[in-house]
C-alpha atoms as a PDB file:
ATOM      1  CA  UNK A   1     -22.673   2.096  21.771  1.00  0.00           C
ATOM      2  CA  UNK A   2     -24.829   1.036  19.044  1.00  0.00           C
ATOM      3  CA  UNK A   3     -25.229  -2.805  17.772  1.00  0.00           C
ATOM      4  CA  UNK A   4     -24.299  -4.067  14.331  1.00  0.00           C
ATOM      5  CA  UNK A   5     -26.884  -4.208  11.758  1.00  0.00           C
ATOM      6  CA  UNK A   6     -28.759  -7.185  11.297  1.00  0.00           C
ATOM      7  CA  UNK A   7     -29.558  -7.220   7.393  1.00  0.00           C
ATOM      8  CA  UNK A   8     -32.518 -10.105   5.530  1.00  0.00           C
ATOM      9  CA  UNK A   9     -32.176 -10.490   1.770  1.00  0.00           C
ATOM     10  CA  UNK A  10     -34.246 -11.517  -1.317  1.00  0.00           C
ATOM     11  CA  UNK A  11     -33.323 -11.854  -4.929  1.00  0.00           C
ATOM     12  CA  UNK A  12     -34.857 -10.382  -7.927  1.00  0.00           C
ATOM     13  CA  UNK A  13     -34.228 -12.489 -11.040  1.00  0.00           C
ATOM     14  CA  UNK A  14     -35.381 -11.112 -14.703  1.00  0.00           C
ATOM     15  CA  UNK A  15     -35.679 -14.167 -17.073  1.00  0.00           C
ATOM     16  CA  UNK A  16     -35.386 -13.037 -20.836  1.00  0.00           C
ATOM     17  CA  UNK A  17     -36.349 -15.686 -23.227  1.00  0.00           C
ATOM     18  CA  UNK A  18     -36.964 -15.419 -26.692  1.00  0.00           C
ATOM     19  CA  UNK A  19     -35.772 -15.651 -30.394  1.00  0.00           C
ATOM     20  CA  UNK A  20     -36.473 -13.120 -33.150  1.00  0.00           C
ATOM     21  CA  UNK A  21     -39.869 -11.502 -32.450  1.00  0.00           C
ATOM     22  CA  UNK A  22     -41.236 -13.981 -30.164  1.00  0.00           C
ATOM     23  CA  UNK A  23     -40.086 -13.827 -26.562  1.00  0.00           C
ATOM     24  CA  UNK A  24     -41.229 -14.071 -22.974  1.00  0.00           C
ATOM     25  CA  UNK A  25     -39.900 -12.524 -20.209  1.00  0.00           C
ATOM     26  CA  UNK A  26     -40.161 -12.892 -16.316  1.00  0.00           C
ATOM     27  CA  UNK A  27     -39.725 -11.592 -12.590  1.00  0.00           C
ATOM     28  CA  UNK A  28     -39.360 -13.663  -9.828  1.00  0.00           C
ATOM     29  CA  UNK A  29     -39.063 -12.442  -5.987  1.00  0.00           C
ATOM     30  CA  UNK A  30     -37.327 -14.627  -3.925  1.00  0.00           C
ATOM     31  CA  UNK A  31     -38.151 -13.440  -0.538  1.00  0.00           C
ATOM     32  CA  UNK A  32     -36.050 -13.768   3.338  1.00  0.00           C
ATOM     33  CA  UNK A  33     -38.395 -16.486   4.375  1.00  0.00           C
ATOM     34  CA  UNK A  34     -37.378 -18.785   1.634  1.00  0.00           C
ATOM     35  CA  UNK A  35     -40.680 -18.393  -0.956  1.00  0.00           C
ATOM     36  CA  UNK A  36     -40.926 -17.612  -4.698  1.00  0.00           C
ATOM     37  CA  UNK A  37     -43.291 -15.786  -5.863  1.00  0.00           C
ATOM     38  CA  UNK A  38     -44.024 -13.862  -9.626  1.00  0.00           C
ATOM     39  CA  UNK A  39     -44.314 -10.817  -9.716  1.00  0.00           C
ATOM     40  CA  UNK A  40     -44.021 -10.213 -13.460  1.00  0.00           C
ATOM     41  CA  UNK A  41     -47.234  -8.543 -13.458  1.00  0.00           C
ATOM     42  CA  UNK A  42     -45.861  -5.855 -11.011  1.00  0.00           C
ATOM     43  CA  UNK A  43     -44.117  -4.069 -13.859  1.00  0.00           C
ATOM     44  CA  UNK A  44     -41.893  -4.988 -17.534  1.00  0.00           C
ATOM     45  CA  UNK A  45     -38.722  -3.860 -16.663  1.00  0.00           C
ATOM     46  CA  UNK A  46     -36.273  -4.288 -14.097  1.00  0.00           C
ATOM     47  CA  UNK A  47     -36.305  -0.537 -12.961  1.00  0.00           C
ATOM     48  CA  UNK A  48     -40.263  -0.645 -12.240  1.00  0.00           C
ATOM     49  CA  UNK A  49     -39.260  -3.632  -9.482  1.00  0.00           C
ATOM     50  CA  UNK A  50     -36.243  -2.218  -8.118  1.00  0.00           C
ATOM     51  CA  UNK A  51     -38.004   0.994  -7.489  1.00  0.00           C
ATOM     52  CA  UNK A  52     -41.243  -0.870  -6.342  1.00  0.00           C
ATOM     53  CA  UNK A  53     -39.059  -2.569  -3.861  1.00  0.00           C
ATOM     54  CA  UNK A  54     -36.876  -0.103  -2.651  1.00  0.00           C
ATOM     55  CA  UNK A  55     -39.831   1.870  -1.577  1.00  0.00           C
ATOM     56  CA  UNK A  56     -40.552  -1.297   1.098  1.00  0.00           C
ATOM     57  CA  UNK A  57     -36.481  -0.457   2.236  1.00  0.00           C
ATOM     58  CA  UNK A  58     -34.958  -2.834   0.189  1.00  0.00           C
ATOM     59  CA  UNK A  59     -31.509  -1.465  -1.391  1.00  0.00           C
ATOM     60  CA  UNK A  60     -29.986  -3.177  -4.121  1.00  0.00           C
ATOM     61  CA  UNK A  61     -26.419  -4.516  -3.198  1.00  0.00           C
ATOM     62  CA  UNK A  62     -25.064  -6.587  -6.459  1.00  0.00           C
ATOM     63  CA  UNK A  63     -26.593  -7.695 -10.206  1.00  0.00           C
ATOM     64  CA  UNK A  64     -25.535 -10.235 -12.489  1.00  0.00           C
ATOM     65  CA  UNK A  65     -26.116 -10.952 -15.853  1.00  0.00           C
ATOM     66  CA  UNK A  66     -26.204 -14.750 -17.388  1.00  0.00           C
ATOM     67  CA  UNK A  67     -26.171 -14.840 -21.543  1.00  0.00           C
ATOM     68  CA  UNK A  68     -26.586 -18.018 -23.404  1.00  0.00           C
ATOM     69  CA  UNK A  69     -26.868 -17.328 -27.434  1.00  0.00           C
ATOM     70  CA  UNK A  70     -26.434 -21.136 -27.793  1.00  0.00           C
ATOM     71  CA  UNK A  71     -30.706 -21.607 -29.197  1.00  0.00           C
ATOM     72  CA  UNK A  72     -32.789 -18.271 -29.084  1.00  0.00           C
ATOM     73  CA  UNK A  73     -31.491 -16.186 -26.863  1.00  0.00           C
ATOM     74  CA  UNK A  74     -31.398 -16.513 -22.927  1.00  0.00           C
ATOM     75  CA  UNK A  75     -30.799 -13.845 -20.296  1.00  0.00           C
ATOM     76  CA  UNK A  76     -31.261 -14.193 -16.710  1.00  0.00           C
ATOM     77  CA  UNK A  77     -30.775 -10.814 -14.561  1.00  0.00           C
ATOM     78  CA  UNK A  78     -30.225 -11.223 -10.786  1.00  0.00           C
ATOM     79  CA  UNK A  79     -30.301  -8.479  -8.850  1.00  0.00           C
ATOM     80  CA  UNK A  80     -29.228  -9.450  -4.442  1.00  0.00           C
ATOM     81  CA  UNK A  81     -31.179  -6.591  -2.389  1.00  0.00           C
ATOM     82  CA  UNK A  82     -31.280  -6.408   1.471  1.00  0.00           C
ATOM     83  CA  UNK A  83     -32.624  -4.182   4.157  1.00  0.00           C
ATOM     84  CA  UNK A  84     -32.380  -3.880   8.010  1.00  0.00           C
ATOM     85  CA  UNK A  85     -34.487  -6.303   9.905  1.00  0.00           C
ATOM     86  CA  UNK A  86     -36.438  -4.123  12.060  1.00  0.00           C
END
């Protein structure tokens, strides 16, 4: 009989800010072991990281999406990825 699965997870977040022409935007790997870490320069859009990642076995489970018009213009992107622990 085989054993459950024993899964470790990180989180991807995508930081949009900006208003009009001017805007900035970030990635940020949160990793299993607790650290942070940019990766913006890794790629400039979401896709690029998710594919970057699933090719180290990560899958992507859930994303979110956080607005706030309010001043400028705010989105955060959260994307919850896990894979098996070997």
């Amino acid at each position: 009989m085989g054993g459950m699965i024993a899964w470790e997870y990180a989180l991807l977040v995508r930081r949009y800010q900006g208003q009009g022409r001017n805007f900035h935007v970030t990635f940020v790997w949160y990793g299993p072991d607790g650290s942070r870490k940019d990766v913006t320069a890794y790629g400039d859009t979401a896709v690029a990281h998710l594919n970057r990642v699933g090719r180290e076995g990560w899958e992507l489970v859930t994303a979110a999406e956080d607005v706030n018009n309010v001043q400028g213009s705010t989105e955060v992107h959260r994307y919850h990825l896990k894979r098996p622990l070997n």
